[in-house]
PDB file of N, CA and C in Angstrom:
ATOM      1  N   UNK A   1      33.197 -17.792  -1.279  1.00  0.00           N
ATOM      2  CA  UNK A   1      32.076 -16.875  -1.248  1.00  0.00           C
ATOM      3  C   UNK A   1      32.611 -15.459  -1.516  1.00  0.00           C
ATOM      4  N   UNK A   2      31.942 -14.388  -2.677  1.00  0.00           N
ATOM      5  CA  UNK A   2      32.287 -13.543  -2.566  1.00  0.00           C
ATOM      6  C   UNK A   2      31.704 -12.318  -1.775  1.00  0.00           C
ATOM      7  N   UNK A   3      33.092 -11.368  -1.347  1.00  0.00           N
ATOM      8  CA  UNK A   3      32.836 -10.527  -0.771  1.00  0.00           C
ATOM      9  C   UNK A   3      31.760  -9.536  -0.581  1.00  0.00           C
ATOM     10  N   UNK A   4      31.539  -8.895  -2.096  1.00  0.00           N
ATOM     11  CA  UNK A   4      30.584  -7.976  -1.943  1.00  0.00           C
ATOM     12  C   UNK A   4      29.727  -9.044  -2.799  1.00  0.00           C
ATOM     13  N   UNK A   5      29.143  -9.785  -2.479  1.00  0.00           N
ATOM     14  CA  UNK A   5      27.639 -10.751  -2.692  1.00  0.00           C
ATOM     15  C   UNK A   5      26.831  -9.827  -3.646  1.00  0.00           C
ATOM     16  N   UNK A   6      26.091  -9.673  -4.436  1.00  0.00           N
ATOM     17  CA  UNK A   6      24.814  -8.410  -4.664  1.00  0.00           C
ATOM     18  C   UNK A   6      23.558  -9.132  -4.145  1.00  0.00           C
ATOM     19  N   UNK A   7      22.787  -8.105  -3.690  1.00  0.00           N
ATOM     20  CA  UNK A   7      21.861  -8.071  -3.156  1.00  0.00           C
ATOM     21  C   UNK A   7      20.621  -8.799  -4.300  1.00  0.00           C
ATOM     22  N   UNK A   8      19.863  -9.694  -3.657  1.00  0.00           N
ATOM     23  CA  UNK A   8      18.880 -10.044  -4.435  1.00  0.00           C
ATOM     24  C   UNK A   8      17.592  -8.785  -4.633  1.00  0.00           C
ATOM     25  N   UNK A   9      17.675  -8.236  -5.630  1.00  0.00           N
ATOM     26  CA  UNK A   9      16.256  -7.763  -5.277  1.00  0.00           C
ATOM     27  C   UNK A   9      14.947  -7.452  -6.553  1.00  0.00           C
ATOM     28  N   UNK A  10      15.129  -9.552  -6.708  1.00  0.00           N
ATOM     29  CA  UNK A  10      14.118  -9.975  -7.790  1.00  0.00           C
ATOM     30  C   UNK A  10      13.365 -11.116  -6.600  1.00  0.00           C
ATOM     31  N   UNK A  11      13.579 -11.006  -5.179  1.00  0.00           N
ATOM     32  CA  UNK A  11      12.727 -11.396  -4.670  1.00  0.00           C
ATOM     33  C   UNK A  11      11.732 -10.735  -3.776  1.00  0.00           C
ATOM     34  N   UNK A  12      10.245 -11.799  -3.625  1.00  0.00           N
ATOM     35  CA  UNK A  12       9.375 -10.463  -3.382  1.00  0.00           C
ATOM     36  C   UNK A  12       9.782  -9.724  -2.129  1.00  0.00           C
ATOM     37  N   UNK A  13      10.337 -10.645  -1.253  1.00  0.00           N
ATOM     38  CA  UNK A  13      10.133  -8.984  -0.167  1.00  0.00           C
ATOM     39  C   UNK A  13      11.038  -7.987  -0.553  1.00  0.00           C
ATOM     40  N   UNK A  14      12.636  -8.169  -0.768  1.00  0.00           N
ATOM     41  CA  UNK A  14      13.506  -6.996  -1.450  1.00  0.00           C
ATOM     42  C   UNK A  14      12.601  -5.759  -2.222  1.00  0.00           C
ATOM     43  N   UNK A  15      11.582  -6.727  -3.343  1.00  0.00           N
ATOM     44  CA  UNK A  15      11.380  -6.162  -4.510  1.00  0.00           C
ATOM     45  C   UNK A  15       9.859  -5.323  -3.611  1.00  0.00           C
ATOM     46  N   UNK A  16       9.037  -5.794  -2.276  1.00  0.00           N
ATOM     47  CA  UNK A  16       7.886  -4.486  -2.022  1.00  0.00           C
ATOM     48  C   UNK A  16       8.757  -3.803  -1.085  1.00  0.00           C
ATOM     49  N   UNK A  17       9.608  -4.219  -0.362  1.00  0.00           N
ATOM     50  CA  UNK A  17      10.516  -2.854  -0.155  1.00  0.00           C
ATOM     51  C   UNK A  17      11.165  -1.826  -0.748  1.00  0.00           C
ATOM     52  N   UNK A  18      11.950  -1.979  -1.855  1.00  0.00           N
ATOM     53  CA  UNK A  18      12.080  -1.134  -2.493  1.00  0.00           C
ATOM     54  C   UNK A  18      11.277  -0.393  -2.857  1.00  0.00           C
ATOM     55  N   UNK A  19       9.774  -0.829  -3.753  1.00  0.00           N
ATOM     56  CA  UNK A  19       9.138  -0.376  -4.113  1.00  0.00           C
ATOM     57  C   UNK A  19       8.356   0.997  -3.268  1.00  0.00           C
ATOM     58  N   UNK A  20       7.680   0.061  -1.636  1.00  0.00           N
ATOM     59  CA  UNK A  20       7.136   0.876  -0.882  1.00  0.00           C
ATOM     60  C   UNK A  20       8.215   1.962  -0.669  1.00  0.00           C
ATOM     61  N   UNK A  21       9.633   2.105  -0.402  1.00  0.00           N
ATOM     62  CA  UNK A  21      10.569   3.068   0.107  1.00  0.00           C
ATOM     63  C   UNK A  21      10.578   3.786  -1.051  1.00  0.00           C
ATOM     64  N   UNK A  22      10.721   3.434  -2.066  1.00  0.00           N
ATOM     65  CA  UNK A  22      10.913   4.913  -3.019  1.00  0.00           C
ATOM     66  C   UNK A  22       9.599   5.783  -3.584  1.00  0.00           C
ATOM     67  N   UNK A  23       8.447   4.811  -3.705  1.00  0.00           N
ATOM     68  CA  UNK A  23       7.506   5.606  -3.518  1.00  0.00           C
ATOM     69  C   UNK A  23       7.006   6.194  -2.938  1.00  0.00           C
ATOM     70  N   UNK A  24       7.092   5.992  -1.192  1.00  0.00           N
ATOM     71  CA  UNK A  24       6.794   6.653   0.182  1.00  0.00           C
ATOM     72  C   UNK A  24       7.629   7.722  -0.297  1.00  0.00           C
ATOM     73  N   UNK A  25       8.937   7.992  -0.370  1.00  0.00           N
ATOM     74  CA  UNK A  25       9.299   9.120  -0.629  1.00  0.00           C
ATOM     75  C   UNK A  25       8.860   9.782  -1.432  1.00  0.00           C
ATOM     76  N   UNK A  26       8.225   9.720  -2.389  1.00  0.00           N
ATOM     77  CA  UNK A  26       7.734  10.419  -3.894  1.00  0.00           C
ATOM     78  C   UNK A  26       6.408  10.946  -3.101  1.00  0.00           C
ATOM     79  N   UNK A  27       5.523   9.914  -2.278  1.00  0.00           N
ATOM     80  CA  UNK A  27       4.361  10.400  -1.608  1.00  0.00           C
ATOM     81  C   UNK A  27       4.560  11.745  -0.884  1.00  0.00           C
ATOM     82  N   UNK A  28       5.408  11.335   0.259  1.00  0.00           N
ATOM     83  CA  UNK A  28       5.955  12.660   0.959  1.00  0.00           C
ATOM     84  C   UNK A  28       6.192  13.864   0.189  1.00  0.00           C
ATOM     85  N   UNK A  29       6.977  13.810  -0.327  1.00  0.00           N
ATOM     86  CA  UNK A  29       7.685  15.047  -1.614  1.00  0.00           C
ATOM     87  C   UNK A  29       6.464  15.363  -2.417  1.00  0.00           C
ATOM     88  N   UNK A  30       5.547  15.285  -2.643  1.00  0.00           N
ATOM     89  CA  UNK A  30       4.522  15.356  -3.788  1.00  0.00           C
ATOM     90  C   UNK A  30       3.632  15.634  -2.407  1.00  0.00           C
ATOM     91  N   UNK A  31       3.248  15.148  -0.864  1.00  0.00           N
ATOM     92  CA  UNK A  31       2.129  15.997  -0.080  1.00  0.00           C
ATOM     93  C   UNK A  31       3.127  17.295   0.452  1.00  0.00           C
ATOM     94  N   UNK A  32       4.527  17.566   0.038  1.00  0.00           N
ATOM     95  CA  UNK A  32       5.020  18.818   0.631  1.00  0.00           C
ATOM     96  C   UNK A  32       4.977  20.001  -0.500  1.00  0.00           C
ATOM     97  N   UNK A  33       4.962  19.180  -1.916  1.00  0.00           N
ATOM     98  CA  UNK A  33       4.931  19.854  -3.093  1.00  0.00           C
ATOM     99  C   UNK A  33       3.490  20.820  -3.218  1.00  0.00           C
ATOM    100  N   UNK A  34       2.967  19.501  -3.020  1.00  0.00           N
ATOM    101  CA  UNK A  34       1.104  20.574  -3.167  1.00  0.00           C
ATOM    102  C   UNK A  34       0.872  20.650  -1.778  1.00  0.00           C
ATOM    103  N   UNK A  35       0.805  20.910  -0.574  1.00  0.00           N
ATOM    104  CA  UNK A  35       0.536  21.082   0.531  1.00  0.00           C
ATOM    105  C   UNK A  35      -0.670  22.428   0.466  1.00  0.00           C
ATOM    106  N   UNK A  36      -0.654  23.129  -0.611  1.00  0.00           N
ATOM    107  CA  UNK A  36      -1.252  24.850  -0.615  1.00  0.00           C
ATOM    108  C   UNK A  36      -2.281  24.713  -1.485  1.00  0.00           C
ATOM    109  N   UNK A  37      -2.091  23.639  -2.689  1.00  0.00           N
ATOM    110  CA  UNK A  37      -2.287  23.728  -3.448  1.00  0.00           C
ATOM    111  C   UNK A  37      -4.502  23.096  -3.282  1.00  0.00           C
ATOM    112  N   UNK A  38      -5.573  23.917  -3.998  1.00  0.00           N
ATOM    113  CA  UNK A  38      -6.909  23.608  -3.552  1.00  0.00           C
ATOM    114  C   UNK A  38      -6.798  22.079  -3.337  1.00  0.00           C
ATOM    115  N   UNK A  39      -8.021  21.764  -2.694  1.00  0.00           N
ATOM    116  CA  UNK A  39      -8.682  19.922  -3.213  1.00  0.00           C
ATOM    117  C   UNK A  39      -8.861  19.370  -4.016  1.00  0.00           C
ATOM    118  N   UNK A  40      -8.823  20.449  -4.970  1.00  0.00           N
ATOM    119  CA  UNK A  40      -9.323  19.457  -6.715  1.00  0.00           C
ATOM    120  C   UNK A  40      -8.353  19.168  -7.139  1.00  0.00           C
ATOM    121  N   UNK A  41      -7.150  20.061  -7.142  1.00  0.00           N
ATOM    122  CA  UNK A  41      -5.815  19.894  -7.677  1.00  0.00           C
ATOM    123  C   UNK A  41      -5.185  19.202  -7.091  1.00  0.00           C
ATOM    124  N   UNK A  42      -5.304  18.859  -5.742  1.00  0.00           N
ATOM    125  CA  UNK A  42      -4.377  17.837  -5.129  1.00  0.00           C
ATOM    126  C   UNK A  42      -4.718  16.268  -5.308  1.00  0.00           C
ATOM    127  N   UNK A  43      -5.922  15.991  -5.410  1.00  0.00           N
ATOM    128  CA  UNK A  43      -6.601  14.949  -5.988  1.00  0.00           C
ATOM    129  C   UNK A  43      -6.515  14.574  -7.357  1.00  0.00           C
ATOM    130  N   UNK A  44      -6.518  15.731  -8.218  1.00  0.00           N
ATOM    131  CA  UNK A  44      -5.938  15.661  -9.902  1.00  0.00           C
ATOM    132  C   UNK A  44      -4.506  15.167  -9.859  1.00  0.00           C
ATOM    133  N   UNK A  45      -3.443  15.503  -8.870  1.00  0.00           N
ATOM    134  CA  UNK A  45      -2.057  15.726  -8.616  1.00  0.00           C
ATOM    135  C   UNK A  45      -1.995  14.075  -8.226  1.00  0.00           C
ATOM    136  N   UNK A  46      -2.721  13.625  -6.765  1.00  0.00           N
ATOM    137  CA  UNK A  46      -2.292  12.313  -6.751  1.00  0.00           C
ATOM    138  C   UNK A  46      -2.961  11.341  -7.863  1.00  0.00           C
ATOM    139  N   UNK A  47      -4.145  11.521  -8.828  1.00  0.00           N
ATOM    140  CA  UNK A  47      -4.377  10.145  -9.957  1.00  0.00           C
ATOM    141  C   UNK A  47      -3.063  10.477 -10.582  1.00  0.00           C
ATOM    142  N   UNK A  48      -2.386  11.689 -11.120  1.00  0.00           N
ATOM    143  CA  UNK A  48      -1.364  11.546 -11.861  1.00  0.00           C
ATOM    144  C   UNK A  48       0.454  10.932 -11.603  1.00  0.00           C
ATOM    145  N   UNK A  49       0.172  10.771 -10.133  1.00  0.00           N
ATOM    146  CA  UNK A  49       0.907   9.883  -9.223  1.00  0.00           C
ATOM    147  C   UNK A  49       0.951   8.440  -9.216  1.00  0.00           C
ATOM    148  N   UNK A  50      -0.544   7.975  -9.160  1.00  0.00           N
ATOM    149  CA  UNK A  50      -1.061   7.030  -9.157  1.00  0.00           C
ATOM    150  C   UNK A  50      -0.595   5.962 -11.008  1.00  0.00           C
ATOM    151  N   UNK A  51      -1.180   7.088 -12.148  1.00  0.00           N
ATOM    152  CA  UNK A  51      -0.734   6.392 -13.322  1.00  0.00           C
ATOM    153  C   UNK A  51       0.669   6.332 -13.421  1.00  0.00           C
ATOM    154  N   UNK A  52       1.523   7.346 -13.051  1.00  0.00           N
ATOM    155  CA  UNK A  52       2.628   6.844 -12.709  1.00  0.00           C
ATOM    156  C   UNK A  52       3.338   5.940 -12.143  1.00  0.00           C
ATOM    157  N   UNK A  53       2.474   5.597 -11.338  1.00  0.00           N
ATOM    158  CA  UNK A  53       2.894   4.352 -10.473  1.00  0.00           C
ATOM    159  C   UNK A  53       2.621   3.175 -11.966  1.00  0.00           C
ATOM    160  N   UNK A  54       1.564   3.056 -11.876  1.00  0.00           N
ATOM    161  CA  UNK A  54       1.566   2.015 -13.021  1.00  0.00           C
ATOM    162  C   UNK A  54       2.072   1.719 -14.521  1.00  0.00           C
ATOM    163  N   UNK A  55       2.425   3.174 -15.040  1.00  0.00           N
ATOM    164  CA  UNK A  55       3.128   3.095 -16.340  1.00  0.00           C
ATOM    165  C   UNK A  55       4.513   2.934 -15.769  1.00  0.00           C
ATOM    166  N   UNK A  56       5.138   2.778 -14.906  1.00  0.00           N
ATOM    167  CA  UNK A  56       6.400   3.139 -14.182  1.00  0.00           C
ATOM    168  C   UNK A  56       6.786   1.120 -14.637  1.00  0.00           C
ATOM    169  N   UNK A  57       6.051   0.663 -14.231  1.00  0.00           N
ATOM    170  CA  UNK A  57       5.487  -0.903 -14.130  1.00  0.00           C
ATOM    171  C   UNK A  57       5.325  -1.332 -15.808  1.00  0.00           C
ATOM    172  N   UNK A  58       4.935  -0.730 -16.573  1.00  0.00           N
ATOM    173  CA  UNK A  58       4.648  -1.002 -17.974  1.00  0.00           C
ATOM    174  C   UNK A  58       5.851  -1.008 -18.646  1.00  0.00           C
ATOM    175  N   UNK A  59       6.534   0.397 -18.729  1.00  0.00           N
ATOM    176  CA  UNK A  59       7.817   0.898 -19.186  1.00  0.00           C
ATOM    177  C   UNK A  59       8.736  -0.447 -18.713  1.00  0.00           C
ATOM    178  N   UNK A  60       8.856  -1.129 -17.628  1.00  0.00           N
ATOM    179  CA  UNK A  60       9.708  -2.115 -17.272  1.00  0.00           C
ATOM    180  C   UNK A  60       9.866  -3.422 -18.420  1.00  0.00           C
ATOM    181  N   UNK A  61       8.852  -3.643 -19.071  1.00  0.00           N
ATOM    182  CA  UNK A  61       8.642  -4.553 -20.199  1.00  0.00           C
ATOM    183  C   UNK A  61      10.051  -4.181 -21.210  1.00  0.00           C
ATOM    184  N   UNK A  62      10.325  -3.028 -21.392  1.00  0.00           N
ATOM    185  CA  UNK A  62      11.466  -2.646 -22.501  1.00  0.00           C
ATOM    186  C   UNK A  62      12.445  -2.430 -22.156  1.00  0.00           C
ATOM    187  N   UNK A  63      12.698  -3.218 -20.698  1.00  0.00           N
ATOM    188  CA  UNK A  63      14.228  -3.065 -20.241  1.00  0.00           C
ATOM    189  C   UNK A  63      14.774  -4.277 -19.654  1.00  0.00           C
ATOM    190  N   UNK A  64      15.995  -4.863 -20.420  1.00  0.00           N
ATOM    191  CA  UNK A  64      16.680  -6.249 -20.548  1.00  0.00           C
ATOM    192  C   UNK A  64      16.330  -6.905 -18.854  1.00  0.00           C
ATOM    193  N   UNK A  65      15.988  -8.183 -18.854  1.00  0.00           N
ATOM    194  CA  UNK A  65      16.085  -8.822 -17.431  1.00  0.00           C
ATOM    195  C   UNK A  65      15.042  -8.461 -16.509  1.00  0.00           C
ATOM    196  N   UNK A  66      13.829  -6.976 -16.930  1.00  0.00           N
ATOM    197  CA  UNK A  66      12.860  -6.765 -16.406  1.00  0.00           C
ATOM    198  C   UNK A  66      11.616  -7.129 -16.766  1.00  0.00           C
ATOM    199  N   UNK A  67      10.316  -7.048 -15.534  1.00  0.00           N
ATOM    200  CA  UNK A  67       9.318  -7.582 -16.261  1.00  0.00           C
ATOM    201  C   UNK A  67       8.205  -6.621 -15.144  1.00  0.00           C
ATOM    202  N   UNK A  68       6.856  -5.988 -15.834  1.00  0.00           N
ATOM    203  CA  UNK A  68       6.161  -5.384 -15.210  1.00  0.00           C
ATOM    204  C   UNK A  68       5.208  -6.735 -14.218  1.00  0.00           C
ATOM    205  N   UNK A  69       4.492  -6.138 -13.096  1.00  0.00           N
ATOM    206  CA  UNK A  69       3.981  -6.431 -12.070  1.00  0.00           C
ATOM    207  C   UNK A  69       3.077  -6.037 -11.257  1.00  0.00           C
ATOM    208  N   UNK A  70       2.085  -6.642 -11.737  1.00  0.00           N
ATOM    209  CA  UNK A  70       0.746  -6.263 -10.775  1.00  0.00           C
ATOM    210  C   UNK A  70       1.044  -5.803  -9.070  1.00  0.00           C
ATOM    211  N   UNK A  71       1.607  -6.662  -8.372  1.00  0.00           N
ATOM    212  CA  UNK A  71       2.230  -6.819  -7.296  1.00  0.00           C
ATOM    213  C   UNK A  71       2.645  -5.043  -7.078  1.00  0.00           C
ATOM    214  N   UNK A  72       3.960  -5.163  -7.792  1.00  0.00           N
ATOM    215  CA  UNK A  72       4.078  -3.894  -7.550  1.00  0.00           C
ATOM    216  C   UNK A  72       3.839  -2.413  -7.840  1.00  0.00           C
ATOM    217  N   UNK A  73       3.183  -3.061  -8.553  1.00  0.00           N
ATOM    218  CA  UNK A  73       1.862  -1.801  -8.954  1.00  0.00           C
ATOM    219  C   UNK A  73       1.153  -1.765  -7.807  1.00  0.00           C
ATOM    220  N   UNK A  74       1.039  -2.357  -6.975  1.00  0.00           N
ATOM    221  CA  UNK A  74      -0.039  -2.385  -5.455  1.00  0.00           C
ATOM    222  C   UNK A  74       1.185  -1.771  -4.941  1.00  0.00           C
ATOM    223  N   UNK A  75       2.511  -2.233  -4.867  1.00  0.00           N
ATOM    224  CA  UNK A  75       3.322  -1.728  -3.321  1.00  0.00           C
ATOM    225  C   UNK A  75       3.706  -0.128  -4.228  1.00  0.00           C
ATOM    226  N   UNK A  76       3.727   0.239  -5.505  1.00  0.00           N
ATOM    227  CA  UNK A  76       3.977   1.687  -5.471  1.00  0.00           C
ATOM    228  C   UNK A  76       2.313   2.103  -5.269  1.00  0.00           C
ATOM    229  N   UNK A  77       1.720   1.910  -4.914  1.00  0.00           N
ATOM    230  CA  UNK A  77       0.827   2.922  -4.681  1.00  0.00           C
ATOM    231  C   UNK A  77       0.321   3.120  -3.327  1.00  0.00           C
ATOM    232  N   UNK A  78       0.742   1.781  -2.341  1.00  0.00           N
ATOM    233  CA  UNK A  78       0.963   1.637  -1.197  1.00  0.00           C
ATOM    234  C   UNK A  78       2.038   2.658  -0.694  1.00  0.00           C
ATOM    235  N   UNK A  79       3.132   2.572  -1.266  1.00  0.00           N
ATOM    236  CA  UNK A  79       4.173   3.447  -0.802  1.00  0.00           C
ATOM    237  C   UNK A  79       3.982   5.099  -0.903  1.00  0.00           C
ATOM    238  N   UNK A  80       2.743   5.345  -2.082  1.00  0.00           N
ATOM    239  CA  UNK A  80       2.814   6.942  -2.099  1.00  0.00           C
ATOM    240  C   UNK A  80       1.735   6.956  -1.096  1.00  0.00           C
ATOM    241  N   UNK A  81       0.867   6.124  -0.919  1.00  0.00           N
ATOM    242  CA  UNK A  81      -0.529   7.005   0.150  1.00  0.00           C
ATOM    243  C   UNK A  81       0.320   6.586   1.800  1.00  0.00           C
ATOM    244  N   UNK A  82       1.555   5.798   2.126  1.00  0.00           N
ATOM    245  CA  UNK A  82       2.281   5.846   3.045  1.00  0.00           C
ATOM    246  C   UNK A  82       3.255   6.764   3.174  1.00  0.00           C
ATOM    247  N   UNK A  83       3.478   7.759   2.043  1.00  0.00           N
ATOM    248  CA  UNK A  83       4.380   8.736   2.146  1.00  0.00           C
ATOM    249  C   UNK A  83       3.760  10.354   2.339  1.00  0.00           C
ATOM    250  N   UNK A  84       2.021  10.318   1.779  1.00  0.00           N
ATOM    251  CA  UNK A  84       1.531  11.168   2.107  1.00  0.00           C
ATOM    252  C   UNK A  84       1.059  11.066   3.476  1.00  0.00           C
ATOM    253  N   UNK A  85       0.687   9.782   4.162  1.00  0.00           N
ATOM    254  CA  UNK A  85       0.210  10.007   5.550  1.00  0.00           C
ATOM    255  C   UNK A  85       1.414  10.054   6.380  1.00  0.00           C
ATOM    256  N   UNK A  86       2.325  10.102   6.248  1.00  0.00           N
ATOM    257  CA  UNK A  86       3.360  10.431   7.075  1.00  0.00           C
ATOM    258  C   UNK A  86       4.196  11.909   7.274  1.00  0.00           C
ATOM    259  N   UNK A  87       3.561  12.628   5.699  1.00  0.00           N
ATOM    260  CA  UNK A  87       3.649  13.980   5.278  1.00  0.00           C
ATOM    261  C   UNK A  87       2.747  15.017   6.402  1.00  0.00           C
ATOM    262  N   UNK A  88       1.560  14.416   6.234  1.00  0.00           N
ATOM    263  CA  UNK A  88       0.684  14.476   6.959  1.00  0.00           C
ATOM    264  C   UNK A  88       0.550  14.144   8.399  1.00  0.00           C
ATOM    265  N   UNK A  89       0.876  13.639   9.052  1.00  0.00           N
ATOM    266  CA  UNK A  89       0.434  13.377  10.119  1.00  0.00           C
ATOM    267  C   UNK A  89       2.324  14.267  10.885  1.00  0.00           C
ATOM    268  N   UNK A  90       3.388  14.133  10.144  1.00  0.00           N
ATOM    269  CA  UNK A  90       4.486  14.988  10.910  1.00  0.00           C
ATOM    270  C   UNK A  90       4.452  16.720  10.836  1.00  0.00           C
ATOM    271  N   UNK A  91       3.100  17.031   9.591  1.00  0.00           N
ATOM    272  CA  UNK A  91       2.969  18.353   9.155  1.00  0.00           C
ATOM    273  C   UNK A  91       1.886  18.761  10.393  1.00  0.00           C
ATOM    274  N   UNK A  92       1.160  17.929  10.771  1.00  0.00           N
ATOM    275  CA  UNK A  92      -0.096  17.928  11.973  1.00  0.00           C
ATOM    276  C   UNK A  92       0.777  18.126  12.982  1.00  0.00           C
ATOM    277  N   UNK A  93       1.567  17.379  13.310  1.00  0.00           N
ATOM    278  CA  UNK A  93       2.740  17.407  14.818  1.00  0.00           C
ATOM    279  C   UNK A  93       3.446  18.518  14.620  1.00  0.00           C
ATOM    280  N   UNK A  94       3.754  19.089  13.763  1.00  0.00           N
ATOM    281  CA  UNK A  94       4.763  20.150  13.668  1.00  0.00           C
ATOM    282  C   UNK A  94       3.893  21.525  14.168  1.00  0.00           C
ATOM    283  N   UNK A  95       2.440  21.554  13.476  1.00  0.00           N
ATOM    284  CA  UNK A  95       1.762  22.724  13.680  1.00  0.00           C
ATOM    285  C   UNK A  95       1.423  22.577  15.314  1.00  0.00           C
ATOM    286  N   UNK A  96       0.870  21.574  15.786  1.00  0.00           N
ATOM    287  CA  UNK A  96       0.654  21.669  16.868  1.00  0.00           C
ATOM    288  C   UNK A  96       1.490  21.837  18.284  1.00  0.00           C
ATOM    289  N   UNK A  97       2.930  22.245  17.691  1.00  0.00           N
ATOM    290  CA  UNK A  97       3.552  21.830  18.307  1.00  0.00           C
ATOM    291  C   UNK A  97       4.230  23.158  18.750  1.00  0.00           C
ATOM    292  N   UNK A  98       3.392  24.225  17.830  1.00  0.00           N
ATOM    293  CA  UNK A  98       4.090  25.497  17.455  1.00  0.00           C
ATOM    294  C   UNK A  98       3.296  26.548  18.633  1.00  0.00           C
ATOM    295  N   UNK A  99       4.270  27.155  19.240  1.00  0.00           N
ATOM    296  CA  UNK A  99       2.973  27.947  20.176  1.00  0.00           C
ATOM    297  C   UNK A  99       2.042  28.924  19.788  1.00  0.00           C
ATOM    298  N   UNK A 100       1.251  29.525  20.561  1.00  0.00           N
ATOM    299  CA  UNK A 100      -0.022  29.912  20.021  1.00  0.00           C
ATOM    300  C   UNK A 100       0.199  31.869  19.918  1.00  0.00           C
ATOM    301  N   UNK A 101       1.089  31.855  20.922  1.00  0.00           N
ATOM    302  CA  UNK A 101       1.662  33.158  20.966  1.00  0.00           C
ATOM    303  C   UNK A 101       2.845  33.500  21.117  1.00  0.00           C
ATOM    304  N   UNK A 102       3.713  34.490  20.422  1.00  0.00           N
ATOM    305  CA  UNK A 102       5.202  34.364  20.565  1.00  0.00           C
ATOM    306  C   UNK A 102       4.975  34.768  22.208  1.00  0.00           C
ATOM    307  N   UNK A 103       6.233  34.439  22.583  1.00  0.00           N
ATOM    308  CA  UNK A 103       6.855  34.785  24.271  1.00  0.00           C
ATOM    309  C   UNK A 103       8.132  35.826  23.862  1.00  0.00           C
ATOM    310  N   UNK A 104       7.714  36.636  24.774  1.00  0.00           N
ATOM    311  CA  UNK A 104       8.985  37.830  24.840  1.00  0.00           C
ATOM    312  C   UNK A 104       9.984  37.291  25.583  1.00  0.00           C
ATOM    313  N   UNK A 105      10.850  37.886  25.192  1.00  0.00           N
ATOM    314  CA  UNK A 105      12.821  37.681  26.332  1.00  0.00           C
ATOM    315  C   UNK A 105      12.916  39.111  26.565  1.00  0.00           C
ATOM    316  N   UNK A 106      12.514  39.286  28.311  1.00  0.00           N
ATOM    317  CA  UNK A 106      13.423  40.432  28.575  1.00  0.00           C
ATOM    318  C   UNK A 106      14.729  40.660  28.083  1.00  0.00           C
ATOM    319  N   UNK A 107      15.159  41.685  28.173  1.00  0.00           N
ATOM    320  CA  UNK A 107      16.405  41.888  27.367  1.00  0.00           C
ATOM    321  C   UNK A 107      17.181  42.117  28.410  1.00  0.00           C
TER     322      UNK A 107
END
């Protein structure tokens, strides 16, 4: 048996983990990117996330040993609206977490 084995990850769970983990990150990074940015634009911002997710999946057709996937066309888009609610909900904890008035230090 060899040592460093490689990792399977043409099976499905490997393959919606990966998927969900690198897109959760792209989610996150993209709700810290526009965080300021109005409602229309952030909504314009995630469909263009979203086709990404799926041409990301298309483009795979023209690369040796790969093949695009409905499947994971669901887990990247799973992974970005799991990377924005986690953007979200630690950006909620952070504000609330902040006090309401500075406190002085005698000196």
């Amino acid at each position: 048996m060899a040592a460093n084995a490689p990792i399977d990850t043409h099976s499905a769970p490997a393959s919606a983990v990966l998927h969900l983990s690198a897109f959760s990150v792209l989610g996150g990074l993209a709700g810290f990117a526009f965080n300021e940015e109005p409602e229309k634009n952030r909504v314009r911002y995630s469909l263009w996330l979203v086709a990404y997710a799926g041409v990301s999946e298309v483009l795979q057709s023209f690369v040796p040993n790969r093949w695009p996937s409905g499947e994971d066309i669901l887990f990247n888009v799973m992974g970005l609206i799991v990377g924005a609610v986690v953007y979200a909900q630690l950006t909620r904890l952070h504000k609330s977490s902040q006090p309401l008035s500075p406190v002085a230090i005698p000196a």
